[in-house]
Protein backbone atom coordinates (compact mmCIF):
# COMPACT_ATOMS: atom_id res chain seq x y z
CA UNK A 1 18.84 -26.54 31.18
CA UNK A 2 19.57 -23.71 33.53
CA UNK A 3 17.51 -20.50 33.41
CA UNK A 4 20.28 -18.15 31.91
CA UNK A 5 20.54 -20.23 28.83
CA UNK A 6 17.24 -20.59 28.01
CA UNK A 7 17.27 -16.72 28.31
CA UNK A 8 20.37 -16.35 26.19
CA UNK A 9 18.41 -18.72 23.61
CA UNK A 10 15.43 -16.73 23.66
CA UNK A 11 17.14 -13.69 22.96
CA UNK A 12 19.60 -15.36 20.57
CA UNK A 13 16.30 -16.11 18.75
CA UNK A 14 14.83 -12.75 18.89
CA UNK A 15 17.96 -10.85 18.18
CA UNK A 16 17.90 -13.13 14.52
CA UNK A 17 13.99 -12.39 13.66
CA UNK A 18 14.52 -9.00 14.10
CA UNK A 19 17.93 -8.37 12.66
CA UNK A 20 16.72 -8.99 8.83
CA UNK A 21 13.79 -7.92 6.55
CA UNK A 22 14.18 -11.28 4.60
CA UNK A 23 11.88 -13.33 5.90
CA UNK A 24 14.56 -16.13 4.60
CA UNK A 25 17.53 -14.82 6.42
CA UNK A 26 15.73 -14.95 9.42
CA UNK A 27 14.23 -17.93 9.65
CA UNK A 28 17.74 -19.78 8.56
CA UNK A 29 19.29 -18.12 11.76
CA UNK A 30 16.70 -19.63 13.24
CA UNK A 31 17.46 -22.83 12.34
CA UNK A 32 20.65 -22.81 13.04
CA UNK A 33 19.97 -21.68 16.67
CA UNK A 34 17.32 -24.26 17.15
CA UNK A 35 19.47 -27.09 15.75
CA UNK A 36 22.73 -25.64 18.08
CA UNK A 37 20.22 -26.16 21.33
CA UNK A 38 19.38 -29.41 20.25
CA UNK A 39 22.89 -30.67 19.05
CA UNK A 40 21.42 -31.14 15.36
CA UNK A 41 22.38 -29.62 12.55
CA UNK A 42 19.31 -30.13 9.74
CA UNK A 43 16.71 -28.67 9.51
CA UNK A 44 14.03 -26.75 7.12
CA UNK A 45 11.11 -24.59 7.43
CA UNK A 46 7.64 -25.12 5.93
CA UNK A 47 5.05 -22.20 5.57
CA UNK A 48 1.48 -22.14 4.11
CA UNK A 49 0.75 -19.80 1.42
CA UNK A 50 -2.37 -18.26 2.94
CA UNK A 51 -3.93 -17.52 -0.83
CA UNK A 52 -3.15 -20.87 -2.28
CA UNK A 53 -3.46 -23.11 0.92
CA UNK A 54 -0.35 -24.99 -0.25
CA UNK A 55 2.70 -25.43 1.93
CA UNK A 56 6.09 -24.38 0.45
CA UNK A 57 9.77 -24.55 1.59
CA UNK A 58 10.60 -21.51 2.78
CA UNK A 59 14.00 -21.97 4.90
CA UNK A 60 16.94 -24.62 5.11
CA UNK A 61 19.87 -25.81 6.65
CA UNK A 62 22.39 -28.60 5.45
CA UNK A 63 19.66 -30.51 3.54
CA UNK A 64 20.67 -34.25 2.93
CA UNK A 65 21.77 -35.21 -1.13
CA UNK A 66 18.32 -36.99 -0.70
CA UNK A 67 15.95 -33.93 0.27
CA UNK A 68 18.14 -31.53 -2.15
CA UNK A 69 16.11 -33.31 -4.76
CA UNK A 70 13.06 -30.76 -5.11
CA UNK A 71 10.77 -33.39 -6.58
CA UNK A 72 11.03 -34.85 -3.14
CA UNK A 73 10.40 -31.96 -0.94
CA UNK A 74 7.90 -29.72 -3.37
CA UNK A 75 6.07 -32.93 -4.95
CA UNK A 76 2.65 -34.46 -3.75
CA UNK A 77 3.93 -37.35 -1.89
CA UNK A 78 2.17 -37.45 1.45
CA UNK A 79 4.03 -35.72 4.31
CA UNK A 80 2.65 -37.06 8.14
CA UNK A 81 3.64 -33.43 9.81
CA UNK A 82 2.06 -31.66 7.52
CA UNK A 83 -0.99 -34.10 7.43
CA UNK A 84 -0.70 -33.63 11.45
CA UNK A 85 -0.79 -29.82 11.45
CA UNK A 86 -3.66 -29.40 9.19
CA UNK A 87 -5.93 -31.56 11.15
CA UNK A 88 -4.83 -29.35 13.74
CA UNK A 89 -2.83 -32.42 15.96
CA UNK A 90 0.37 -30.83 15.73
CA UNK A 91 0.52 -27.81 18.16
CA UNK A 92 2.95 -25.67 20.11
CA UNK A 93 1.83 -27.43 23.22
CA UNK A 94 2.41 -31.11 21.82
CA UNK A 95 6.02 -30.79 20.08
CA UNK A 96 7.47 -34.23 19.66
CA UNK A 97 9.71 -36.28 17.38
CA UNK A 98 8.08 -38.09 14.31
CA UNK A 99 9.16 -40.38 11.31
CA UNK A 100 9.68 -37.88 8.07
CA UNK A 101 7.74 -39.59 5.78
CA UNK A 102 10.09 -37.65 3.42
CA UNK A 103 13.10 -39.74 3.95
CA UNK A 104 11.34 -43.06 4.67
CA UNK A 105 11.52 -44.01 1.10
CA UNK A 106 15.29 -43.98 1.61
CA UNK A 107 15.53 -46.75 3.59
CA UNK A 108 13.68 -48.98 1.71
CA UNK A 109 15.35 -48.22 -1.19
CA UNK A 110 18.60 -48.49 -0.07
CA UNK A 111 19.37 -44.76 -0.69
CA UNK A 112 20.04 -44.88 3.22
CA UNK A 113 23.59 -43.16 2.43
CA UNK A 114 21.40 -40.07 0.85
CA UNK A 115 19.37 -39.91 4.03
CA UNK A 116 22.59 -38.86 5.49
CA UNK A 117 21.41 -41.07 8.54
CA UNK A 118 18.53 -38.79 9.19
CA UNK A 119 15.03 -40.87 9.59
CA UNK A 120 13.16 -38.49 12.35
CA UNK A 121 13.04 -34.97 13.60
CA UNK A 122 11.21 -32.34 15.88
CA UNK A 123 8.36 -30.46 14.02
CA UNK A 124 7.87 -27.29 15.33
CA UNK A 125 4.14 -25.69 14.87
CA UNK A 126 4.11 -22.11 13.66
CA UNK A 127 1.20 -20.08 14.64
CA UNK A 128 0.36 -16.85 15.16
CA UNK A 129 -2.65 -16.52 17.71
CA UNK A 130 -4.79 -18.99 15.98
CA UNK A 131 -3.59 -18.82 12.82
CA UNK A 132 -1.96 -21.44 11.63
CA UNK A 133 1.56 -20.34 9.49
CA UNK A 134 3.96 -23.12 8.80
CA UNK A 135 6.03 -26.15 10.17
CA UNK A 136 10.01 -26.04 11.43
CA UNK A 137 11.62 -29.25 11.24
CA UNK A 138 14.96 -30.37 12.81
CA UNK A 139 16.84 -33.12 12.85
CA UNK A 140 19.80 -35.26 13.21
CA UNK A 141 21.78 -38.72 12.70
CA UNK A 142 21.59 -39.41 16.22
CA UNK A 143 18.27 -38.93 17.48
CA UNK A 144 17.54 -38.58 20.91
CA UNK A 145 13.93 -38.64 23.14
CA UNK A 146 13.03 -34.15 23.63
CA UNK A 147 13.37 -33.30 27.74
CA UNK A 148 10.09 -31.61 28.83
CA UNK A 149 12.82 -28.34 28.91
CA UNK A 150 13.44 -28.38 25.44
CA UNK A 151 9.75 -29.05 24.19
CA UNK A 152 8.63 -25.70 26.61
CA UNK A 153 11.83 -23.98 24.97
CA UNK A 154 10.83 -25.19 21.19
CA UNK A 155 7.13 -24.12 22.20
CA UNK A 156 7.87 -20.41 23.22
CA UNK A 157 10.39 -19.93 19.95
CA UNK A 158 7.82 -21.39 17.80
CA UNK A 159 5.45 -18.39 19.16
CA UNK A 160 8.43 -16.26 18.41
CA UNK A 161 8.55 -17.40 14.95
CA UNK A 162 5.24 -17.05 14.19
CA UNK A 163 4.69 -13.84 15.51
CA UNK A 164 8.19 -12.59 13.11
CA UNK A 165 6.53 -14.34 9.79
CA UNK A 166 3.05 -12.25 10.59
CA UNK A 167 4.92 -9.05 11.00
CA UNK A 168 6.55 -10.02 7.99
CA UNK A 169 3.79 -10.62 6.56
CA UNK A 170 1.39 -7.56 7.30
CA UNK A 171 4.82 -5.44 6.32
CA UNK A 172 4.58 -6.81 2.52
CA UNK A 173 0.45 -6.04 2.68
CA UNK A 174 1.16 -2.76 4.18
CA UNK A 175 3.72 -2.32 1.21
CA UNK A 176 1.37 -3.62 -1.52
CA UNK A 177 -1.63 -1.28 -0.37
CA UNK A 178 0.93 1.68 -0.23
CA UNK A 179 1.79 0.57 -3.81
CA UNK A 180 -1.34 0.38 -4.97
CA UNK A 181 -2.34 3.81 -3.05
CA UNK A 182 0.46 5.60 -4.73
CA UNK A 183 -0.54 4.00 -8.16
CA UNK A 184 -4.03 5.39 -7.66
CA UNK A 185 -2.46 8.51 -6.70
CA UNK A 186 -0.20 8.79 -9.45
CA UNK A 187 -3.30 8.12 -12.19
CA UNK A 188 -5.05 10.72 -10.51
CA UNK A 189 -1.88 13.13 -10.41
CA UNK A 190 -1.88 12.45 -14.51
CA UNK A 191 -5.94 12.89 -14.38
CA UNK A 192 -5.39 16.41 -12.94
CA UNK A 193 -2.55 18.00 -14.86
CA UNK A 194 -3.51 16.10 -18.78
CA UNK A 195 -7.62 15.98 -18.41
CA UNK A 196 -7.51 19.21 -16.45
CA UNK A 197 -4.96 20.81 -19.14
CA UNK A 198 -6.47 19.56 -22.38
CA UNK A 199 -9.98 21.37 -21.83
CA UNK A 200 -8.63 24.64 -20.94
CA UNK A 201 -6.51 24.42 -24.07
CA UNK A 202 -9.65 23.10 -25.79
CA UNK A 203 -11.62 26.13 -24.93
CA UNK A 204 -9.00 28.34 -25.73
CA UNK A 205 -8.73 27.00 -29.26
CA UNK A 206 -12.42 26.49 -29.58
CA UNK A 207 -12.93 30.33 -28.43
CA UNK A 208 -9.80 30.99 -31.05
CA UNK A 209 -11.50 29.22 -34.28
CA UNK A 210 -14.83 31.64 -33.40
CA UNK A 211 -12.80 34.56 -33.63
CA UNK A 212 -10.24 33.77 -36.52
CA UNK A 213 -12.70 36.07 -39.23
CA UNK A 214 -14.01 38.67 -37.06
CA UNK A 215 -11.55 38.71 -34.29
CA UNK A 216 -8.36 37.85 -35.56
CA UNK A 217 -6.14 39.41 -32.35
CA UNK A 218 -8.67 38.07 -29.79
CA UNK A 219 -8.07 34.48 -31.58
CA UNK A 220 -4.36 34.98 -31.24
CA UNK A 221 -4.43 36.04 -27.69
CA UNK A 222 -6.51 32.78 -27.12
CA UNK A 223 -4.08 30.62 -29.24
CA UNK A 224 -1.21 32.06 -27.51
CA UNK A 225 -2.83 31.21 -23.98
CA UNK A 226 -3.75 27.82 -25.05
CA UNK A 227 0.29 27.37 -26.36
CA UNK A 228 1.38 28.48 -22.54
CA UNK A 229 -1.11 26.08 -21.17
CA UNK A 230 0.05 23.16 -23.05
CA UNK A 231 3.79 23.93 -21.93
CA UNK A 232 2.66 24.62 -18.47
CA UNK A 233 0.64 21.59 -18.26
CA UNK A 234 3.14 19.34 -19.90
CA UNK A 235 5.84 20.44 -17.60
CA UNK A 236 2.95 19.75 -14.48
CA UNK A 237 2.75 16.49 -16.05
CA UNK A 238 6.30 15.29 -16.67
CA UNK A 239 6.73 16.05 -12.62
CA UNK A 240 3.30 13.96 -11.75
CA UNK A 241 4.74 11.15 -13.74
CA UNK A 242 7.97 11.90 -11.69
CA UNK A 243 6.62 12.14 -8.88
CA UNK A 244 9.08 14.87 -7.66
CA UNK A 245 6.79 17.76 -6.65
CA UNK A 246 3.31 19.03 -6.17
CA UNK A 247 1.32 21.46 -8.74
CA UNK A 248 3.96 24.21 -10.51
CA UNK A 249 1.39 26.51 -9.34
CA UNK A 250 2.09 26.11 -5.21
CA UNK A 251 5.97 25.94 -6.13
CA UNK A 252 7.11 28.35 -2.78
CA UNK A 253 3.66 29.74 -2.52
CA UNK A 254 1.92 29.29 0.89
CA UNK A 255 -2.03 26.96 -0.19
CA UNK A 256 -4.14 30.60 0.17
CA UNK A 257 -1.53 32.18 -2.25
CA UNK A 258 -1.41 29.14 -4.92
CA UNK A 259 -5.62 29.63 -4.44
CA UNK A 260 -5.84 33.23 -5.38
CA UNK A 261 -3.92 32.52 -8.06
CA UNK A 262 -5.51 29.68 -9.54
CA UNK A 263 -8.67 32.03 -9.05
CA UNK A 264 -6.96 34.21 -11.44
CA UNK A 265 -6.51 31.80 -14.30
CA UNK A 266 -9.89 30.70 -13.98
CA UNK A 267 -11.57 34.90 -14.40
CA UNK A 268 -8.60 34.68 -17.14
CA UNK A 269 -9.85 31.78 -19.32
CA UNK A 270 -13.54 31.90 -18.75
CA UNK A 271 -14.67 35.37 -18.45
CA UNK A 272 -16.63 33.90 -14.96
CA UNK A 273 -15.62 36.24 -11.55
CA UNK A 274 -14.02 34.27 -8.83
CA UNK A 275 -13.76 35.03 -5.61
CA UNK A 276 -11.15 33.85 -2.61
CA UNK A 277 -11.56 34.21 0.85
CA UNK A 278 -8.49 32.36 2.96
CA UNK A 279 -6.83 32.21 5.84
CA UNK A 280 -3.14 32.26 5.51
CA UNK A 281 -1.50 28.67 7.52
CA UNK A 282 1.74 28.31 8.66
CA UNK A 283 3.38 24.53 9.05
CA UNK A 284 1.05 22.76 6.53
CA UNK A 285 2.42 19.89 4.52
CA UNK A 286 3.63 19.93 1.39
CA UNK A 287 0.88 16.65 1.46
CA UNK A 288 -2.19 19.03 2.24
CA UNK A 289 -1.68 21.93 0.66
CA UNK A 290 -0.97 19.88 -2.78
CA UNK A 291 -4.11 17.60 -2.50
CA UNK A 292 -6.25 20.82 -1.23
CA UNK A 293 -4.94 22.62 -4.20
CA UNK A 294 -6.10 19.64 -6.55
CA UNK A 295 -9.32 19.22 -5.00
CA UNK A 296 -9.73 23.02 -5.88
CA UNK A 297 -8.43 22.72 -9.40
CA UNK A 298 -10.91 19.60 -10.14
CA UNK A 299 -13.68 21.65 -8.89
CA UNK A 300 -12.85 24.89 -10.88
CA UNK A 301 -12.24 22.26 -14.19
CA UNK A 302 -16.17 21.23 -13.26
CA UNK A 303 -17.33 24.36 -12.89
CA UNK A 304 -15.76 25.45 -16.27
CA UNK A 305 -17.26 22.18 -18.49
CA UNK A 306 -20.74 22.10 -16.93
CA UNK A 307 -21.98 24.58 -14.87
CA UNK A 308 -22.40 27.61 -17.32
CA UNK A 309 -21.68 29.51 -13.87
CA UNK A 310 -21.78 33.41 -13.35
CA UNK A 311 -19.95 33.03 -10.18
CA UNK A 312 -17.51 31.59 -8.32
CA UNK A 313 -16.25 31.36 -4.46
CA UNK A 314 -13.21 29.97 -2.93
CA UNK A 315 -13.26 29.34 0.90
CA UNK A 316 -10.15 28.45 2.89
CA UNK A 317 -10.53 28.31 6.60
CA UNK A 318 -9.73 26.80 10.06
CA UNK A 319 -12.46 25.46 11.81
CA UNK A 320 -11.26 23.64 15.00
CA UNK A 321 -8.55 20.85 14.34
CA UNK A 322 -10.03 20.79 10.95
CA UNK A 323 -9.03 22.69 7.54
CA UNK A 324 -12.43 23.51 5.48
CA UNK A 325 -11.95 24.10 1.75
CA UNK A 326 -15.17 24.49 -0.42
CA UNK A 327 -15.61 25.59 -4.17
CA UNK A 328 -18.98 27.39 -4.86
CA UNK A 329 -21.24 28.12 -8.12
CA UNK A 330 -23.72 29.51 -9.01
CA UNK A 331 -24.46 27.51 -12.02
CA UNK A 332 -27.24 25.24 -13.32
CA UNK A 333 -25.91 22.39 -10.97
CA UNK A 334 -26.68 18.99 -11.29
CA UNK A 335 -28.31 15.50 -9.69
CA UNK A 336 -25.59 13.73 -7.88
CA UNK A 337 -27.22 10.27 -8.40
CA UNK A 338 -27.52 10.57 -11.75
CA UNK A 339 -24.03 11.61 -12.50
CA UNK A 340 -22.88 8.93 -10.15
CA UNK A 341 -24.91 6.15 -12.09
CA UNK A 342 -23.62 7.94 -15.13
CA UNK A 343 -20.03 6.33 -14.26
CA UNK A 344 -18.82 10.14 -14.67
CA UNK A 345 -19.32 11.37 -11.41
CA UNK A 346 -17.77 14.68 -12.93
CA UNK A 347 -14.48 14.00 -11.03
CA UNK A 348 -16.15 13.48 -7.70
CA UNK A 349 -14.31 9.77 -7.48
CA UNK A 350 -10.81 11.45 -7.16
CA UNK A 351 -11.90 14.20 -5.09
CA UNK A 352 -13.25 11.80 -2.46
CA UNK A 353 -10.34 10.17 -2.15
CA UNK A 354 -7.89 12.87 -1.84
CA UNK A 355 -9.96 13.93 0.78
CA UNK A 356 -9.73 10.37 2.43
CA UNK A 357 -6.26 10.19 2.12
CA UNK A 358 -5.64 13.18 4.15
CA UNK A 359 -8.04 11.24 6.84
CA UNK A 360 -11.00 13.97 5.33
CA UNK A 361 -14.16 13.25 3.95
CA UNK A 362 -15.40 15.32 1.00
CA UNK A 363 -19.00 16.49 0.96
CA UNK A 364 -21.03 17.74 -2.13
CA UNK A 365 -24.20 19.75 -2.57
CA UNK A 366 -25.71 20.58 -5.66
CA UNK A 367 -29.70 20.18 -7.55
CA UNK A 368 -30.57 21.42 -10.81
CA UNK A 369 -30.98 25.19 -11.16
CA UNK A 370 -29.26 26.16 -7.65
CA UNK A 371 -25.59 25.59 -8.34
CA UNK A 372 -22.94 23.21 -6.76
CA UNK A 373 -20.96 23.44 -3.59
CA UNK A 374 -17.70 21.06 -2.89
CA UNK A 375 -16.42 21.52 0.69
CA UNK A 376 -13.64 19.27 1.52
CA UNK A 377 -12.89 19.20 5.16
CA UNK A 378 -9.51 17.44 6.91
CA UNK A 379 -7.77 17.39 10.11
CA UNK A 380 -4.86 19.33 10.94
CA UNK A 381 -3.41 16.76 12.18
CA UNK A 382 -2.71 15.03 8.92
CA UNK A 383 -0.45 18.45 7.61
């Protein structure tokens, strides 16, 4: 075999593992490419579930009637290449042509004409490093002994195939942990907007029912707060659900603008002065400035169920490559072990790991009597 067609073959090969996602699709190319080179035309593809430790078939091509039989390829019945690759004496560096123990039953059954002729084939090792991934077979009615061309050739598409089928591979895991991520996400999104919502409104109508006998218009200016929260909120919710937008409240507002505000509402509902000092940003992501904005609002929803504060300060600034954010009180504080052993943690959990998903960390000081600070600190880089 002459250097330009093992070339063409390579890339043949390549071209097909990286011109679908399905894992399938590409490995069926495959096939057919591999069987072309060696004048064959059957052949399948076993891989090894790396959870279950089971083999499965995960790619064909022109089966015979007596393999299309599932029972026959997914049942128990002993299979020598298999048995040969986990005991580790099937390699890409020993490729060679075996008796499927598959189709052997064939023959002495006289179900030859199901065999469609076929009695051996190549199997091809899969592997990625040293990781062992799966088995291609191919075959044909007229068999033939491998040149040492073709086995090198087999042996550097098998590492081809291998190396396809972990990409694959750490693609889906990438895709489940960005699942999962955005799940968490999501949970905390509805966490922010309903938890966060419902205890202003609570207060509201708690401060309302005081003042129904003594204060009847400061009870309906609470009431009629607490109805504008619970449309604002549910409206912040429906798009967290979504997932279409960030907070209402940063809606065309630069992060320092959506703060001040948000310091606002706060002096509004509790009575409790809070202060902002910021540095206005150009270029940040919609990304930062929502989660930033968040971490804000959880700390501010802390501050107003248990610190009893008298003051508040919001700090926005640029420090380096890094964006500093930290929410200040005054108030009776608390012991961070305990709340964390408390399985409350007083939001901290989804704090943390907004700060963490922006590539941040998210640092808290606070000790009973001598108020709480929550600085969350992230790297420009990540807007």
């Amino acid at each position: 075999m002459n250097a330009d067609r093992e070339l063409g073959i390579v890339n043949a090969v390549a071209e097909a593992l990286n011109s679908s996602r399905d894992v399938r699709q590409a490995l069926e190319r495959t096939l057919s490419l591999v069987a072309d080179l060696l004048g064959l035309r059957t052949g399948w593809v076993w891989l090894l579930d790396q959870q279950t430790g089971r083999f499965y078939a995960a790619a064909e091509r022109e089966m015979p009637p007596y393999l299309q039989e599932r029972v026959r390829m997914a049942g128990r019945r002993r299979c020598w290449c298999i048995d040969d690759f986990r005991d580790g004496a099937l390699t890409p560096t020993n490729i060679d042509v075996i008796e499927c123990s598959r189709l052997e039953p064939a023959f002495r059954s006289k179900s030859a004409a199901l065999a469609a002729g076929l009695r051996y084939h190549a199997s091809i090792p899969l592997y990625f490093q040293d990781k062992p991934l799966g088995i291609m077979n191919v075959t044909g009615p007229e068999w033939r002994k491998l040149t040492g061309d073709e086995l090198r050739l087999l042996s550097t598409i098998a590492y081809q195939v291998g190396m396809a089928i972990e990409r694959a591979r750490l693609a889906e895991d990438a895709m489940g942990l960005a699942r999962a991520e955005e799940r968490a996400r999501l949970a905390r999104e509805i966490h922010d907007t309903l938890a966060q919502g419902l205890t202003a409104i609570a207060l509201n109508i708690e401060g309302a029912m005081h003042r129904l006998q003594t204060h009847p218009d400061e009870a309906r200016e609470r009431l009629q707060r607490a109805l504008a929260m619970a449309r604002e909120n549910l409206e912040d919710a429906r798009r967290s659900v979504l997932d279409l937008r960030g907070p209402a409240q940063l809606e065309g507002k630069p992060l320092a603008e959506a703060l001040a505000g948000l310091a606002r509402a706060f002096t509004s509902d509790t009575g409790v002065p809070a202060a902002v000092e910021s540095v206005h940003l150009d270029g940040l992501s919609p990304r930062i400035e929502s989660e930033l904005f968040r971490i804000a609002q959880e700390a501010l929803t802390n501050v107003r169920t248990h610190a009893h504060a008298h003051r508040v300060q919001i700090v926005l600034r640029r420090r380096g490559a890094a964006l500093s954010l930290s929410v200040r009180d005054d108030g009776q504080g608390f012991s961070l072990k305990a709340s964390t052993h408390s399985g409350d943690g007083h939001g901290l959990i989804g704090m943390r790991e907004r700060a963490r998903l922006l590539g941040g960390r998210l640092e808290i000081r606070s000790t009973p009597g001598h108020g709480t600070r929550v600085t969350a600190r992230v790297p420009l880089e990540s807007a």
